[in-house]
Protein backbone atom coordinates (compact mmCIF):
# COMPACT_ATOMS: atom_id res chain seq x y z
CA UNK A 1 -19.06 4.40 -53.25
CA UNK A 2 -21.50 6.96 -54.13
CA UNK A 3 -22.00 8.26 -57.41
CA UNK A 4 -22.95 11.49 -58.93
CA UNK A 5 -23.71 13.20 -62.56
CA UNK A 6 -22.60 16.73 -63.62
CA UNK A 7 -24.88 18.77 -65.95
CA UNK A 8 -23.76 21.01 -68.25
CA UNK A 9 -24.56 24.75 -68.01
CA UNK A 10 -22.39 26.73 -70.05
CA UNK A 11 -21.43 25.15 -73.55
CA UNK A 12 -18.30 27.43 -73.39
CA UNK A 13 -16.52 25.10 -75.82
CA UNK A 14 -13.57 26.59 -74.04
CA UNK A 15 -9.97 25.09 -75.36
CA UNK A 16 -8.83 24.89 -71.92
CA UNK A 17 -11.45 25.83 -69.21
CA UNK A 18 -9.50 26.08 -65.75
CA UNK A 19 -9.37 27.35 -62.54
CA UNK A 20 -12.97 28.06 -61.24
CA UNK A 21 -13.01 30.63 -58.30
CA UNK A 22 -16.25 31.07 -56.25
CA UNK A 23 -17.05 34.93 -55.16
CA UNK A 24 -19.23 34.72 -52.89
CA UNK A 25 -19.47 38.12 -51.78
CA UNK A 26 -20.82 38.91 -55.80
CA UNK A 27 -22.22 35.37 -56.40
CA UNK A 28 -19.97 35.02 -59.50
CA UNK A 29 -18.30 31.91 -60.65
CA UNK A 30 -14.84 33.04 -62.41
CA UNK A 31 -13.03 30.60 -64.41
CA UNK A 32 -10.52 30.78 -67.35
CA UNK A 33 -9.54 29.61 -70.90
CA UNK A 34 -6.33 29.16 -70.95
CA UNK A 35 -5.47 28.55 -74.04
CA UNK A 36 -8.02 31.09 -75.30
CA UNK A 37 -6.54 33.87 -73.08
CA UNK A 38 -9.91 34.77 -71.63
CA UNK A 39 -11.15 35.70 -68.67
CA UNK A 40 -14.92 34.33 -67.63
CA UNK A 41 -17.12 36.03 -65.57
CA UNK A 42 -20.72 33.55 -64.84
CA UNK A 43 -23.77 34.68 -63.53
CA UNK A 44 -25.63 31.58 -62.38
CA UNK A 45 -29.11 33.95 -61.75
CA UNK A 46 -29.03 35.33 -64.99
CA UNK A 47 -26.83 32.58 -67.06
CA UNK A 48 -24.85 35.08 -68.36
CA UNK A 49 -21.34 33.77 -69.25
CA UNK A 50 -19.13 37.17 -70.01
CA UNK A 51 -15.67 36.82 -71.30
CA UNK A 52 -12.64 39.47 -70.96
CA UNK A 53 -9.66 39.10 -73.10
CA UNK A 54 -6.27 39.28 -71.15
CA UNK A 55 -4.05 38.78 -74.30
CA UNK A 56 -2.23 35.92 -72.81
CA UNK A 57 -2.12 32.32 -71.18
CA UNK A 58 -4.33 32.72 -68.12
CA UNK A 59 -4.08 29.73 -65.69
CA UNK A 60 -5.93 30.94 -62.49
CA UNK A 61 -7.62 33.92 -61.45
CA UNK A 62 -8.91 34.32 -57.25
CA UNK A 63 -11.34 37.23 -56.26
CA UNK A 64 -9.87 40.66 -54.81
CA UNK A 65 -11.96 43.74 -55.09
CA UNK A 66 -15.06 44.53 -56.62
CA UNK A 67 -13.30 45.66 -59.86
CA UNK A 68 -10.44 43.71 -60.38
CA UNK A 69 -9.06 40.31 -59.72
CA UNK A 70 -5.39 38.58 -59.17
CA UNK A 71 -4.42 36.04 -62.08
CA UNK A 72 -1.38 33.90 -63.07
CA UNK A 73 -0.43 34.48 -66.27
CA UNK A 74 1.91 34.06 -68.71
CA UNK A 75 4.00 36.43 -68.25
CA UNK A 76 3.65 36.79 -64.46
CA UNK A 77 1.01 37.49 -61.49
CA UNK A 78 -1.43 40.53 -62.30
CA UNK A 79 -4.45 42.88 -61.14
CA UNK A 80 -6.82 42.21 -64.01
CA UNK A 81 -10.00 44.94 -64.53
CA UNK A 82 -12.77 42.79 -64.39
CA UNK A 83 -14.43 45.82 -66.50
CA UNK A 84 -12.27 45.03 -70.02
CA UNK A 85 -9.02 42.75 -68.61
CA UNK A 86 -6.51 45.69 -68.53
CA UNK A 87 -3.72 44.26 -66.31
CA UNK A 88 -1.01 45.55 -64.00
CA UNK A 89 1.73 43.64 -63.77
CA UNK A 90 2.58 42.48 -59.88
CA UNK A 91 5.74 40.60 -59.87
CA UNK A 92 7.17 37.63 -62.79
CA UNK A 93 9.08 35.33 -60.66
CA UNK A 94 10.11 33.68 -63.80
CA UNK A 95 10.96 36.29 -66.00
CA UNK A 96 13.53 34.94 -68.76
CA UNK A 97 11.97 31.65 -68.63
CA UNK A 98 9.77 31.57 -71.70
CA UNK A 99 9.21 27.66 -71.67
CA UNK A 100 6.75 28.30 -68.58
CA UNK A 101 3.17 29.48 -67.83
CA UNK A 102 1.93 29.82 -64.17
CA UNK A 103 -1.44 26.93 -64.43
CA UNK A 104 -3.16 26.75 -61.33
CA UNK A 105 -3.39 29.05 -58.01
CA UNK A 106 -5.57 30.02 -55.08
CA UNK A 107 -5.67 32.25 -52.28
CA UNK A 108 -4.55 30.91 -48.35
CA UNK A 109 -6.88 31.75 -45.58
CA UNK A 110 -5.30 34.94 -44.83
CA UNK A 111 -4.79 36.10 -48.26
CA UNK A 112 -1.79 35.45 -50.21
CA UNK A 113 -2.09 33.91 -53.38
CA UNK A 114 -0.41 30.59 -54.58
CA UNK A 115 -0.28 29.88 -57.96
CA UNK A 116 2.47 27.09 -59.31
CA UNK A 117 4.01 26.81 -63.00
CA UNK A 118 4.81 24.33 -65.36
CA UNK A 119 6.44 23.31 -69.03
CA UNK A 120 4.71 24.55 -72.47
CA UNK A 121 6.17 21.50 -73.79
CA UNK A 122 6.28 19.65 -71.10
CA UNK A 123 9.08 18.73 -69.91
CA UNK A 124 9.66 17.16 -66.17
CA UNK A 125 10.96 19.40 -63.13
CA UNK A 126 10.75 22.37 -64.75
CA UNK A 127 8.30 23.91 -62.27
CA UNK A 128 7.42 25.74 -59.70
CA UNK A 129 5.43 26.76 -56.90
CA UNK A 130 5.18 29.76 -55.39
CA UNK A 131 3.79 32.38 -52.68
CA UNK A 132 2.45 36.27 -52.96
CA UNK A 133 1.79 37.78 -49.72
CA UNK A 134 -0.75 40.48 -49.27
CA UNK A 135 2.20 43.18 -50.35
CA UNK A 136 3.21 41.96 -53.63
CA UNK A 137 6.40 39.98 -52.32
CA UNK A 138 6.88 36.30 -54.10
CA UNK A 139 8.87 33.23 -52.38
CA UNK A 140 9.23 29.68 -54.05
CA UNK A 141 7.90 27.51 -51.67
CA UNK A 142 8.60 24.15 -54.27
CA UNK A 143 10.91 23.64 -56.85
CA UNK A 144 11.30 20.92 -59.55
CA UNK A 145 7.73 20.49 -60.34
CA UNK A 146 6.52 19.03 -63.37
CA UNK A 147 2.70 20.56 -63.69
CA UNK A 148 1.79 22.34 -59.96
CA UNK A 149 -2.03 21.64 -60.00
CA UNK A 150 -4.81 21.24 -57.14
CA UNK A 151 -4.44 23.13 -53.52
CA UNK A 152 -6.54 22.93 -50.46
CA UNK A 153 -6.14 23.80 -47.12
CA UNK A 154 -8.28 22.01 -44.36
CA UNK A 155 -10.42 23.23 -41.86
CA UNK A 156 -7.72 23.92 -39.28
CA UNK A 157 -5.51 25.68 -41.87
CA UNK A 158 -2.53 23.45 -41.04
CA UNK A 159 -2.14 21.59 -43.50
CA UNK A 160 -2.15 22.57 -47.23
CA UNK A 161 -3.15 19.51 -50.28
CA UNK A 162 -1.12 19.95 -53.24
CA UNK A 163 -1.23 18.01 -56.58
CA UNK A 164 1.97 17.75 -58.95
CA UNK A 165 -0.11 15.78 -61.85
CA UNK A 166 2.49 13.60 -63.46
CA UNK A 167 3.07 12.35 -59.80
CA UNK A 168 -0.45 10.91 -59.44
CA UNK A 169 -0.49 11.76 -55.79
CA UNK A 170 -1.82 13.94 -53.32
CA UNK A 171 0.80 15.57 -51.00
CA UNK A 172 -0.01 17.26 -47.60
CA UNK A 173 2.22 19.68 -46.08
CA UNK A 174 1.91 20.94 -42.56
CA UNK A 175 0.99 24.92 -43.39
CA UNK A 176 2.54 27.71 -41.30
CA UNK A 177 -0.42 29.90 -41.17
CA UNK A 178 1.43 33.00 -40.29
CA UNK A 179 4.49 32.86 -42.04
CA UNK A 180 3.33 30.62 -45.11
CA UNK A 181 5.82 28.12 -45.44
CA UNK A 182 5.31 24.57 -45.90
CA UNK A 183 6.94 21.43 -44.08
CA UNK A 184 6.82 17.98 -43.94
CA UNK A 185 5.71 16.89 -47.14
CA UNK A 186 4.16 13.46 -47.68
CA UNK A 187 1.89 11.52 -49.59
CA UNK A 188 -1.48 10.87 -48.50
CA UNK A 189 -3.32 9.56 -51.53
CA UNK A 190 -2.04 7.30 -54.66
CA UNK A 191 -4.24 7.71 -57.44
CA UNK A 192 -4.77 5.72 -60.95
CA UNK A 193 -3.98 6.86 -63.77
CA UNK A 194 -6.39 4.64 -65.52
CA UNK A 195 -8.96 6.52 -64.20
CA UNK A 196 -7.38 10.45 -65.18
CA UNK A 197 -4.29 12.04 -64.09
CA UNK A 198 -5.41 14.25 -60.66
CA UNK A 199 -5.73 17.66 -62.10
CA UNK A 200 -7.47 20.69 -60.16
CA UNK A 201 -8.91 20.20 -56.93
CA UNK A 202 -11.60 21.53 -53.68
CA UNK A 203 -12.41 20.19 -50.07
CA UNK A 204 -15.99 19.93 -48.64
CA UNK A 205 -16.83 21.26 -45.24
CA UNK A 206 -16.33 17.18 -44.18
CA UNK A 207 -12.42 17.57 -45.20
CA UNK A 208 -12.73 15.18 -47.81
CA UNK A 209 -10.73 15.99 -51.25
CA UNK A 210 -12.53 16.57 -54.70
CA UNK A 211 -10.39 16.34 -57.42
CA UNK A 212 -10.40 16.48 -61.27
CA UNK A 213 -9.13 13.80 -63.79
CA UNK A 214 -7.84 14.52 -66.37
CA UNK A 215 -8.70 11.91 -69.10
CA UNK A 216 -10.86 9.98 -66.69
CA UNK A 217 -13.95 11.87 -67.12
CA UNK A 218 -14.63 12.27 -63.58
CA UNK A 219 -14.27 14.14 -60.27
CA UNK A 220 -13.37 11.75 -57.33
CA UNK A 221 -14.24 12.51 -53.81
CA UNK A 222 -10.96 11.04 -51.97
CA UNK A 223 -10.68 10.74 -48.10
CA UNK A 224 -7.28 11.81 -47.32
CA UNK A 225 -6.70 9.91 -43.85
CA UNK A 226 -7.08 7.05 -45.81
CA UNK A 227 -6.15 7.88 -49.34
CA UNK A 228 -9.49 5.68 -50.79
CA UNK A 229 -11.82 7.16 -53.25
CA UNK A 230 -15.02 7.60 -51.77
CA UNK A 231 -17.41 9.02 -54.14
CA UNK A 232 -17.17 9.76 -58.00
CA UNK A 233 -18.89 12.40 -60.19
CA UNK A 234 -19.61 11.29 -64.29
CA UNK A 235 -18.55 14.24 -66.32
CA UNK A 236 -19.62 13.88 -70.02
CA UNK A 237 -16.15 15.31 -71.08
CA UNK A 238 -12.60 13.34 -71.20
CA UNK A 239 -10.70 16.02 -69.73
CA UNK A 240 -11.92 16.99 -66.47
CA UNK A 241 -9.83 19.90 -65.26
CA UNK A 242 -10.75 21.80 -62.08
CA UNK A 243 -13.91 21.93 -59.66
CA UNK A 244 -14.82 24.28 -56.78
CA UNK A 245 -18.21 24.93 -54.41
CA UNK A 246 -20.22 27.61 -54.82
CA UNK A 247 -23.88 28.74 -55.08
CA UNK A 248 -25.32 30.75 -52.44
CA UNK A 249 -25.27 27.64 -49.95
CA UNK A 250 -21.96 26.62 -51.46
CA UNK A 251 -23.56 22.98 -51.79
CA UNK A 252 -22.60 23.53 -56.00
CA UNK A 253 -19.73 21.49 -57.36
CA UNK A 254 -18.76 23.61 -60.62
CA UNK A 255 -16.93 21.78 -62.89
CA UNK A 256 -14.62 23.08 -65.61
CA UNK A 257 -13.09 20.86 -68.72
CA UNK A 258 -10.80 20.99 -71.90
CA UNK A 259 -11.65 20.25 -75.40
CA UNK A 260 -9.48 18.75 -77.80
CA UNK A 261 -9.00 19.28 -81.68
CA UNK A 262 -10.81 15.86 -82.25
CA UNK A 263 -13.71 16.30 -80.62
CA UNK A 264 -17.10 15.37 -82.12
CA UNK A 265 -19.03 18.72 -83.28
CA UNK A 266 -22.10 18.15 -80.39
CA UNK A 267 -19.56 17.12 -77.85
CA UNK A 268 -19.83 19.52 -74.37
CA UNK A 269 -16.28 18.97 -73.78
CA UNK A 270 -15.11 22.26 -72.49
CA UNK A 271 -17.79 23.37 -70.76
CA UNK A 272 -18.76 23.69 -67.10
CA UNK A 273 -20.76 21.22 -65.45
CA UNK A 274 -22.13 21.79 -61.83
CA UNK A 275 -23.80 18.67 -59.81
CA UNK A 276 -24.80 18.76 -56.09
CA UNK A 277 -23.27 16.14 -54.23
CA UNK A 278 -25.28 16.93 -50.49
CA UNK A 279 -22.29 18.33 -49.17
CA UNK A 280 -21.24 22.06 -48.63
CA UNK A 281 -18.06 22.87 -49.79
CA UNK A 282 -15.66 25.84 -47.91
CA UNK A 283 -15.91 29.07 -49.31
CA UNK A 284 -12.77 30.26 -51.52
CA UNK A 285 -10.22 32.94 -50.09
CA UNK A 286 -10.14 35.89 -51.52
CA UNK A 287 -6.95 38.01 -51.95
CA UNK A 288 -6.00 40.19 -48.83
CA UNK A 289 -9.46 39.38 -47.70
CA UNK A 290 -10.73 41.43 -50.44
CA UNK A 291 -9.28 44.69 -48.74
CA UNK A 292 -6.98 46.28 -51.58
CA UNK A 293 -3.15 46.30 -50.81
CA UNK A 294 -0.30 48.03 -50.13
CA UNK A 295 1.42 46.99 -53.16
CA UNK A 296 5.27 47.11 -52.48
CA UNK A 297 6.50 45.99 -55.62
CA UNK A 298 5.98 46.75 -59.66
């Protein structure tokens, strides 16, 4: 098994550091703080690491236009100004459910944007996962989810990688590219929990799975035709929480991670790490192909 080590290269000290989105057209990484309610915008040229407040929970944002992004939020999915995080409100499929935040999301290869919920507190089943199409319109594509975590689609677009964390597996669906529904769920990876609870997650231009664990202070590569781990990446911080390729070859693994309240003053825990593992990863979707939409809804 081969073995990697991530550096550190912003010591964000974030609370919750999440859902890292590659935009490759403006060779940004975005990632969030979601329990600090921001917004990060990294330059990896410059090293520049700006923050925009959004006022709320923030689980995962994916690149639209060259002003604004889509996020999952608290209180629903949003256009977010990139210039000083004023939002518009898109659509709150759970609106009068105040236990929930939306956690992690990303964009299919035609554009609509997943994002899934979970429990403040956390309860099991509580859940959700769910689809915005390129107009605004929301569907639940899964219910009764405890924490809806990692997605990936493979090369071929058919089939769709989804992590529900307290599960401690990786589902596949087969992915109806132009209709977006799912089918045929089943388990193609069992994971240990001794080694972190799979969190966020990426696939490499080979297929194979790279996923976050939480607690395990790592990033495993997994093979998903045969469910074995096939390559692991050290990350100096216990929880590990999301990774994705980028850099101008997209041959970067950038890693986000949490810090918790007891964490030793010099600790990097909630910073991003990045580590080149000679593979490329695929490059991240953007919403509606970065084209802005014909919103139909408010």
């Amino acid at each position: 098994m081969k073995q990697y080590t991530a550096e550190l290269i912003i010591d964000a000290r974030a609370k919750l550091g999440e859902g890292p989105s590659w935009n490759a057209e403006q060779q940004r990484l975005l990632w969030v703080d979601i329990e600090g309610y921001q917004l990060h915008i990294y330059n990896p040229v410059t090293k520049e690491d700006r923050t925009v407040n959004v006022g709320e929970h923030i689980g995962a944002v994916v690149p639209y236009t060259d002003t604004e992004v889509i996020g999952a939020l608290f209180s629903g999915l949003y256009r977010i100004q990139l210039s000083d995080g004023s939002k518009t409100l898109i659509h709150d499929p759970e609106e009068g459910r105040p236990g929930n935040r939306f956690n992690d999301g990303k964009c299919d290869p035609v554009g609509r944007f997943l994002a899934g919920t979970m429990s403040l507190n956390g309860e099991e089943k509580q859940g959700a996962l769910y689809s915005m199409d390129t107009t605004g319109h929301v569907r639940l594509l899964l219910g009764e989810v405890s924490t809806s975590n990692g997605l990936a689609w493979s090369s071929d677009h058919r089939t769709l990688y989804y992590i529900d964390t307290p599960t401690c597996q990786i589902t596949a669906f087969d992915y109806d590219l132009e209709d977006g529904s799912i089918a045929n769920g089943r388990a193609v990876a069992e994971l240990d929990d001794s080694d972190g609870y799979p969190d966020g997650m990426t696939i490499d231009e080979e297929g194979m799975l790279w996923v976050a664990r939480w607690g395990g202070s790592r990033v495993t590569r997994i093979d998903p035709s045969t469910g074995q781990v096939i390559g692991e990446v050290h990350v100096p911080a216990k929880c590990v929480t999301a990774c994705t390729f980028g850099g101008a070859d997209l041959d970067e693994l950038y890693i986000t991670t949490a810090r918790e309240d007891d964490e030793a003053a010099d600790s990097p825990a909630g910073g991003v790490f990045v580590v080149r593992p000679g593979v490329k990863g695929i490059a991240a979707y953007t919403f509606n192909q970065g084209k802005a939409a014909n919103w139909q809804t408010a």
